[in-house]
Protein backbone atom coordinates (compact mmCIF):
# COMPACT_ATOMS: atom_id res chain seq x y z
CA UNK A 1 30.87 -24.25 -5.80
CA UNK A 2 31.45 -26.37 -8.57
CA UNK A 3 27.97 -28.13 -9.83
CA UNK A 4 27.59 -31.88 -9.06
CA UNK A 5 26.80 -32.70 -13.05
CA UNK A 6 29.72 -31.40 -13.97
CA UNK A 7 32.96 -33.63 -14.27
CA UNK A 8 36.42 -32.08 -15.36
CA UNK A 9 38.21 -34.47 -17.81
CA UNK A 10 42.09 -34.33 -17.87
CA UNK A 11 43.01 -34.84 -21.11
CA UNK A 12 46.80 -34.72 -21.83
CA UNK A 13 47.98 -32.81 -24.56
CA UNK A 14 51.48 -33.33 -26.21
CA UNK A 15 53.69 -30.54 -27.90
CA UNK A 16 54.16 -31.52 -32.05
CA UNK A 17 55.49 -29.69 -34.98
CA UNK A 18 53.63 -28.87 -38.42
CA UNK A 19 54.74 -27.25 -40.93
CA UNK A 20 51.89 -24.90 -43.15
CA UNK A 21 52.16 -22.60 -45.97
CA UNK A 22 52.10 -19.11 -45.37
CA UNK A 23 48.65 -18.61 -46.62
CA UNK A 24 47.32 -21.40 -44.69
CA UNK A 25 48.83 -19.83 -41.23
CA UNK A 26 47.77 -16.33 -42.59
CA UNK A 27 44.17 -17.68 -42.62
CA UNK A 28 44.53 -19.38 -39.16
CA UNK A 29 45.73 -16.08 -37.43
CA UNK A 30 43.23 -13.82 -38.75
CA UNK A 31 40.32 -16.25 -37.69
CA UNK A 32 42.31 -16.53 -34.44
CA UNK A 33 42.09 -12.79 -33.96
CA UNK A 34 38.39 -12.21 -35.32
CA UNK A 35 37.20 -14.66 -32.87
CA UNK A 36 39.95 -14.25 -29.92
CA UNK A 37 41.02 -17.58 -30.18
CA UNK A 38 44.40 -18.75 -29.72
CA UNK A 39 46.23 -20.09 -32.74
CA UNK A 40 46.35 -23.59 -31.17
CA UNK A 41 42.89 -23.83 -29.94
CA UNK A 42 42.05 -23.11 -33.81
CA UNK A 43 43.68 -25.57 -35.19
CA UNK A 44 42.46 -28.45 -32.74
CA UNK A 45 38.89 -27.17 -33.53
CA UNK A 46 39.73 -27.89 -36.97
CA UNK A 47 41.58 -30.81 -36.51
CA UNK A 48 38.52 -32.18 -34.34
CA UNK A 49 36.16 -30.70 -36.72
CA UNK A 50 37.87 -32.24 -39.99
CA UNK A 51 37.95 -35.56 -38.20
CA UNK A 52 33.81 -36.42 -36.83
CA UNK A 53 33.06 -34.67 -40.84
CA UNK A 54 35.47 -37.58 -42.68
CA UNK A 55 33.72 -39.60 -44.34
């Protein structure tokens, strides 16, 4: 039974393209696999990260 505080959000995601260098995407996969997170879910965390820390 799902609780009554909690309230799934759809959020709708769209496919892009970026382009990295190697050692950038080197980095992202070995945090991916030292925390068993996917490559994507990475980057968004960084990407969401980067953006409530700009200043």
């Amino acid at each position: 039974m799902i609780p009554k505080k909690f309230k799934p959000i759809k959020r709708e995601k769209v496919v892009i393209s970026i382009r990295l260098n190697s050692d950038t995407l080197r980095v992202l996969d070995e945090l991916a696999s030292e925390t068993d997170i996917s490559r994507n879910e990475i980057i968004v965390q960084c990407i969401d990260f980067a953006l409530r820390n700009f200043h």
